[in-house]
C-alpha atoms as a PDB file:
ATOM      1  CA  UNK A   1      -6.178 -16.971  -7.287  1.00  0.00           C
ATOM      2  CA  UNK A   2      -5.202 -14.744  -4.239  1.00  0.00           C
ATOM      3  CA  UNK A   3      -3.150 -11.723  -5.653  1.00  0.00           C
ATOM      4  CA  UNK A   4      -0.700 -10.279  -2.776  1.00  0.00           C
ATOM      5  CA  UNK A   5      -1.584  -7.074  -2.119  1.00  0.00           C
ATOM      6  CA  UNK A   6       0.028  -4.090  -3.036  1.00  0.00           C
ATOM      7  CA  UNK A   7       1.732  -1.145  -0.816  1.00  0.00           C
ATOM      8  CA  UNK A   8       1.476   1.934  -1.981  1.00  0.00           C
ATOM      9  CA  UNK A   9       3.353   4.975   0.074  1.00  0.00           C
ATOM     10  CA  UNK A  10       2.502   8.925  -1.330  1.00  0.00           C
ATOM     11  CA  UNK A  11       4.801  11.376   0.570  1.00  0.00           C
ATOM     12  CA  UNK A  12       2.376  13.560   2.051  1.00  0.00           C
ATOM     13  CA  UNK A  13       5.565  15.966   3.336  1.00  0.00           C
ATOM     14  CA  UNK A  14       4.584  19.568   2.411  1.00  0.00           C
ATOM     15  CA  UNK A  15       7.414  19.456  -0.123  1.00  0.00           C
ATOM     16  CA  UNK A  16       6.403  16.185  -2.097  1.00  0.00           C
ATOM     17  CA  UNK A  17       2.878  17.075  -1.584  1.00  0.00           C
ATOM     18  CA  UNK A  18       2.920  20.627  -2.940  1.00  0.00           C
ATOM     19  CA  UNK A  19       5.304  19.541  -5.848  1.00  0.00           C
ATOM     20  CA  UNK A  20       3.132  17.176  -7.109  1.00  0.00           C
ATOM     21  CA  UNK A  21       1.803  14.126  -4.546  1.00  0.00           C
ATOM     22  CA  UNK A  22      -1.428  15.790  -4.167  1.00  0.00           C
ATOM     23  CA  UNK A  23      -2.367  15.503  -7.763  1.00  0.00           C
ATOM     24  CA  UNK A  24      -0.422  12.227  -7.523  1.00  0.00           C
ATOM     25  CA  UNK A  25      -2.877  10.661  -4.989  1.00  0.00           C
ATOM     26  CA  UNK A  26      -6.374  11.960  -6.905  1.00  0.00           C
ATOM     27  CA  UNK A  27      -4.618  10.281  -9.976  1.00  0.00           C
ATOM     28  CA  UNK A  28      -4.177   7.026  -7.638  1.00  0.00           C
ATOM     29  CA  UNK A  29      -7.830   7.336  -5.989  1.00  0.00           C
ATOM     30  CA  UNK A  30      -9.224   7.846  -9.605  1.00  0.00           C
ATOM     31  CA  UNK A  31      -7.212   4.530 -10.787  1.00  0.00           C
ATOM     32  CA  UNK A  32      -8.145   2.088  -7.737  1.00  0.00           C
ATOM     33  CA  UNK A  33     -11.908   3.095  -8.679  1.00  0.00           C
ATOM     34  CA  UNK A  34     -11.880   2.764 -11.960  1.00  0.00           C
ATOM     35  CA  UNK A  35      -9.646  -0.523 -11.994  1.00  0.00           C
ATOM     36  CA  UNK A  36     -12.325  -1.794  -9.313  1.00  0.00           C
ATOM     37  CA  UNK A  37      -8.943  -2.340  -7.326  1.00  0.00           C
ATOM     38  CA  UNK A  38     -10.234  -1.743  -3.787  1.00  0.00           C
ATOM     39  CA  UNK A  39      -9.780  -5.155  -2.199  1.00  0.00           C
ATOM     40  CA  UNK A  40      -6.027  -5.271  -3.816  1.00  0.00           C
ATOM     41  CA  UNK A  41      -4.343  -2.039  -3.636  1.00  0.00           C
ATOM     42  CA  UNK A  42      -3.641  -0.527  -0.083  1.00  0.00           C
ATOM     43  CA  UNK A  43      -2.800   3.450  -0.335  1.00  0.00           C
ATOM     44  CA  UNK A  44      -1.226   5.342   2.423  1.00  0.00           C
ATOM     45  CA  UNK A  45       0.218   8.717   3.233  1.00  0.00           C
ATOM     46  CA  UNK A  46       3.684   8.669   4.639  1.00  0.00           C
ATOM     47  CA  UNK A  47       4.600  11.901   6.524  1.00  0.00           C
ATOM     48  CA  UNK A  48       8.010  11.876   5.259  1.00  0.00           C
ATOM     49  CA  UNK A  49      10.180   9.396   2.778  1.00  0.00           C
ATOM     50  CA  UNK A  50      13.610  11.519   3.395  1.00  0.00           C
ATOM     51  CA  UNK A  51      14.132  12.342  -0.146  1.00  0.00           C
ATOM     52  CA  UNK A  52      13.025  16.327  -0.414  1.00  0.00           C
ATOM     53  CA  UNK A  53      14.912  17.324  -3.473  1.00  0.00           C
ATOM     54  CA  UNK A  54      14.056  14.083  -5.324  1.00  0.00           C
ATOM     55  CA  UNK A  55      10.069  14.593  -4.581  1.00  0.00           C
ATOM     56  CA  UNK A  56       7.960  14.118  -5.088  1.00  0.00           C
ATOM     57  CA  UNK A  57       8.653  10.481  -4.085  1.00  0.00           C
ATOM     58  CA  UNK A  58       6.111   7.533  -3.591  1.00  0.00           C
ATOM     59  CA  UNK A  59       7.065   4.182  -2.863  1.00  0.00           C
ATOM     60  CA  UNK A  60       5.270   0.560  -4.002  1.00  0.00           C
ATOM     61  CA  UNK A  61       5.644  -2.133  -2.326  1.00  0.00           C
ATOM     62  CA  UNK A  62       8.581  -0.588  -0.699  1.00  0.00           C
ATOM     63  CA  UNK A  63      10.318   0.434  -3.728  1.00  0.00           C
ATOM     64  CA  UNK A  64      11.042   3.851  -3.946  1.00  0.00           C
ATOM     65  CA  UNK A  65      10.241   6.389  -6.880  1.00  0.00           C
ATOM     66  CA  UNK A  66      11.370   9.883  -7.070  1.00  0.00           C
ATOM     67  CA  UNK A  67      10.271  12.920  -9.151  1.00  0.00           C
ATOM     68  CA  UNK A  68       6.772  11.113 -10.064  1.00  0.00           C
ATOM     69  CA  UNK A  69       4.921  13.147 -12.666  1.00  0.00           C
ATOM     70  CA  UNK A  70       1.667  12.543 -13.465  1.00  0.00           C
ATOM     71  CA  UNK A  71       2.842  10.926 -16.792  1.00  0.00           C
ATOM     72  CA  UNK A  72       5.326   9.089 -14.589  1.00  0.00           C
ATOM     73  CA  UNK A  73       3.086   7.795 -12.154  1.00  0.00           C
ATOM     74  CA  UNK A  74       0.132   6.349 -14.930  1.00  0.00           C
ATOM     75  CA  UNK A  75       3.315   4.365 -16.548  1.00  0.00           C
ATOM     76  CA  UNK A  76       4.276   2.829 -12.844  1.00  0.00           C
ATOM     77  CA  UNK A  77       0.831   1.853 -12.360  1.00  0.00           C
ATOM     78  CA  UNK A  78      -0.067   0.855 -16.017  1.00  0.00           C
ATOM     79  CA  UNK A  79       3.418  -1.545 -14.919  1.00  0.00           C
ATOM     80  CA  UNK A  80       2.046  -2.814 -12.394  1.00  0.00           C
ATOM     81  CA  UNK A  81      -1.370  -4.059 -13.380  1.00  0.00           C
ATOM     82  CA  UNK A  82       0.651  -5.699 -16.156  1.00  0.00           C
ATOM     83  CA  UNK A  83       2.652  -7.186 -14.114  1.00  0.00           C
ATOM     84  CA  UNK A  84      -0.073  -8.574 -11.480  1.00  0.00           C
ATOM     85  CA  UNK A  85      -2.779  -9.186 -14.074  1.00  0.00           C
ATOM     86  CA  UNK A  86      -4.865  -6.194 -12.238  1.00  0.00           C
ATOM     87  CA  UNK A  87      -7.272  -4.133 -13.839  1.00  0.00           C
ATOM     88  CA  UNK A  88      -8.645  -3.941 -17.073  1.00  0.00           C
ATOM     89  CA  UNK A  89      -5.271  -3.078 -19.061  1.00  0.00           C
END
């Protein structure tokens, strides 16, 4: 079964990025690998989502998220694989 694959967007804006998106993505990196989720998860730095105050922000398959914590971010993902039937649950 061919699984659509999924966008994800990490602000890499100095704000997002030094409130947070830079442990964000190593927590995202760390996942993919672990999940063996290579193939089906497509990460990529945005320069800029817009939404400064709210960061840091990171956006899946072109919903945005704002304020992602650590905590927040696992929950999102753990969503996700739920949701697709991804990774090992």
């Amino acid at each position: 079964m061919d699984l659509e694959k999924i966008v994800i967007e990490v602000c890499m804006g100095s704000s997002c990025f030094s409130r947070g998106n830079k442990r964000n993505l190593e927590i995202l990196q760390d996942y993919i690998r672990k999940e063996h989720l290579d193939g089906t998860v497509d990460v990529r730095g945005k320069l800029c989502a817009g939404s400064c105050k709210k960061g840091p922000t990171i956006t899946i398959n072109g919903n945005l998220y704002s304020g992602v914590t650590p905590s927040l971010l696992k929950t999102l993902l753990q969503t996700l694989s739920d949701r697709k039937g991804l990774g090992h649950g």
